[in-house]
Protein backbone atom coordinates (compact mmCIF):
# COMPACT_ATOMS: atom_id res chain seq x y z
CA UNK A 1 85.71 105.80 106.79
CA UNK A 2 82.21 107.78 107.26
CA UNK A 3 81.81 105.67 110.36
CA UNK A 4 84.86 106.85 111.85
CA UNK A 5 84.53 110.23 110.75
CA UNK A 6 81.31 110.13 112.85
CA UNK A 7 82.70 108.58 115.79
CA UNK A 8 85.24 111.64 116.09
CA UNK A 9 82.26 113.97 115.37
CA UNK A 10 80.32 112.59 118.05
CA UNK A 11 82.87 112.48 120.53
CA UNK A 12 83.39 116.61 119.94
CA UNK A 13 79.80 116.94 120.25
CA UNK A 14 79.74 115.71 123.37
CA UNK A 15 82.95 117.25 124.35
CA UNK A 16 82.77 121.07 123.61
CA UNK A 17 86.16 121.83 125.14
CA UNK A 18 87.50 119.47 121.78
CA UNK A 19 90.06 120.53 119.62
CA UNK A 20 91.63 120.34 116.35
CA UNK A 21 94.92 119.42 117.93
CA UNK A 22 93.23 116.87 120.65
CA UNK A 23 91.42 115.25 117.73
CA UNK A 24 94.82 114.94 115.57
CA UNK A 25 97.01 113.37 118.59
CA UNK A 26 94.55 110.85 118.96
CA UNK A 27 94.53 110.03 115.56
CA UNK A 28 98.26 109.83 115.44
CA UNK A 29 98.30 107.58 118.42
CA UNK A 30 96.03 105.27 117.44
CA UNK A 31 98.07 105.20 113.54
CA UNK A 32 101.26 104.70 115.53
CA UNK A 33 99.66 102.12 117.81
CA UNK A 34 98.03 100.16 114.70
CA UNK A 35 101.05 100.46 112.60
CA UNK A 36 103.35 98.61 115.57
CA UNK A 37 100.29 96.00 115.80
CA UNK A 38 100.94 95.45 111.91
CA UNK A 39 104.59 94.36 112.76
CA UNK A 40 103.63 91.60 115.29
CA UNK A 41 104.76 93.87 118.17
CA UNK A 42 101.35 94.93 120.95
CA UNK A 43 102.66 98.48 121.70
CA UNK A 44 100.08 101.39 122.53
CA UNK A 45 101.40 104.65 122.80
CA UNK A 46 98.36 106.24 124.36
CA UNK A 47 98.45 110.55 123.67
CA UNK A 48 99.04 113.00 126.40
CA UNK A 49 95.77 114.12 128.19
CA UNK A 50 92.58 113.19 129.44
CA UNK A 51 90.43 114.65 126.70
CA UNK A 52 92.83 112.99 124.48
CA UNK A 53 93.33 109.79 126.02
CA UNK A 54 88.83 109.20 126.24
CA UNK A 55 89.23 109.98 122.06
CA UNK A 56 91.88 107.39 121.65
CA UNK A 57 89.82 104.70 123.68
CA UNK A 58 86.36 105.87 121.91
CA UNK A 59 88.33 105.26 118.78
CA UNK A 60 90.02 101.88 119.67
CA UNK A 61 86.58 100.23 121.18
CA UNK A 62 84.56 101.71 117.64
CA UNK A 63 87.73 99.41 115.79
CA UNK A 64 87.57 96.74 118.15
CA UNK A 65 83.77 96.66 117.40
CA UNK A 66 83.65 96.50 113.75
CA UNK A 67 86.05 93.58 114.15
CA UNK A 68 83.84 91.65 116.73
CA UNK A 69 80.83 92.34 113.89
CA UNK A 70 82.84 90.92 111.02
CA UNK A 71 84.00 87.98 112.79
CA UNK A 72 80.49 87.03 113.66
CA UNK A 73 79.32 87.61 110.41
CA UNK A 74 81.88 85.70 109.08
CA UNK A 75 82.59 87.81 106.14
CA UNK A 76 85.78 89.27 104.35
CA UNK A 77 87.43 91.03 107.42
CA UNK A 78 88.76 94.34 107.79
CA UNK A 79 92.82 94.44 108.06
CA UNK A 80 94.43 96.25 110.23
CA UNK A 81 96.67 97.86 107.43
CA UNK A 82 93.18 99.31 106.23
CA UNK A 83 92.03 101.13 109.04
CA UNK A 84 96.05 102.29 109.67
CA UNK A 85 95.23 103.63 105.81
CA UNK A 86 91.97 105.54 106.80
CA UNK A 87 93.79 106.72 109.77
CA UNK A 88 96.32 108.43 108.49
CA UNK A 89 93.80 109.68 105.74
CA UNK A 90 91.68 111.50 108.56
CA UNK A 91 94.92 113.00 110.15
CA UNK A 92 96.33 114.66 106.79
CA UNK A 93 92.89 115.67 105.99
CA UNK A 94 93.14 117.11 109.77
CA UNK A 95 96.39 118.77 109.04
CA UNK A 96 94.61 120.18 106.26
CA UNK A 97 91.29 121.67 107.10
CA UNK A 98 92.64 123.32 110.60
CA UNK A 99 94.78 126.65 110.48
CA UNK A 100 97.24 125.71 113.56
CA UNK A 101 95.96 127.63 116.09
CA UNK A 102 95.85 125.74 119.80
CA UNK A 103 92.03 125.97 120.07
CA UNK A 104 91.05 125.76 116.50
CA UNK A 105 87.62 123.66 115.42
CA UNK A 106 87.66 124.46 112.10
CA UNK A 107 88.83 120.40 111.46
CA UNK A 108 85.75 118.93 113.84
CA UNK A 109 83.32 121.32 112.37
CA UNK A 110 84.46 120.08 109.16
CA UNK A 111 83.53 116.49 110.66
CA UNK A 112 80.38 117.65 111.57
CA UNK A 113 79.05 119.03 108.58
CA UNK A 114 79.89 116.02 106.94
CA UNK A 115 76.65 114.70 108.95
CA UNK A 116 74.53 117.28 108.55
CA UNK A 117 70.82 115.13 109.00
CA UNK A 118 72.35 114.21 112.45
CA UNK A 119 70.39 115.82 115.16
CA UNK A 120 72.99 115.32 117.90
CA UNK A 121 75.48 116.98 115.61
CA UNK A 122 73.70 120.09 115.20
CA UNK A 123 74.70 123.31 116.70
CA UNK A 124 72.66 125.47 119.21
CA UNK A 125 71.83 128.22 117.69
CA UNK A 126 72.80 131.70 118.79
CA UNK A 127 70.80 133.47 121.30
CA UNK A 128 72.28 136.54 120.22
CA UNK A 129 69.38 138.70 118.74
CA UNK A 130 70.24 141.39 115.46
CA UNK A 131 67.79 143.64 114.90
């Protein structure tokens, strides 16, 4: 779960214009997606929007990843019915840490302070000077 967390926290690092709602779709298409997978049916139903879309496929090659490393480990492998559980775990925790508002971060900053030893996670500090 921390691994995906960070995945989503590094894709809104790199992508300032990143939102709570941007992070959610993708979340919720990728649940949908693996949930249809789970009944034998291949059905992707890809979010609406670039920024969107580039988080869904970030988040589908990190799964398809893991997989590839378990299989060539040979160990117990991750089900697909456990990552559609940690899934919809980040989305209601989503639905839960942001307020609602179209361009609300409070949900990725959330993510990101999660990480806090994580140098490409850290904010730039203001340049705004209080006497």
């Amino acid at each position: 779960m921390a691994a995906l967390a960070f995945t989503i926290a590094k894709f809104c690092a790199a992508h300032q214009e990143a939102t709570d709602s941007d992070v959610l779709a993708a979340l919720h298409g990728l649940a949908e997606t693996t949930r249809t997978l789970m009944t034998g049916i291949y059905y992707e139903k890809q979010p609406d929007g670039l920024l969107r879309r580039e988080l869904y496929a970030a988040l589908t090659a990190f799964v398809a990843e893991v997989k590839q490393k378990q299989a060539q480990h040979g160990g117990a492998t991750v089900k697909d019915s456990d990552f559609f559980y940690l899934l919809v775990f980040l989305y209601r925790m989503g639905l839960l840490r942001t307020n609602g508002r179209p361009r609300s971060r409070r949900y990725i900053e959330f993510l990101r302070g999660q990480f806090p030893e994580v140098q490409e996670l850290k904010r730039e500090e203001s340049r705004i000077i209080v006497p």
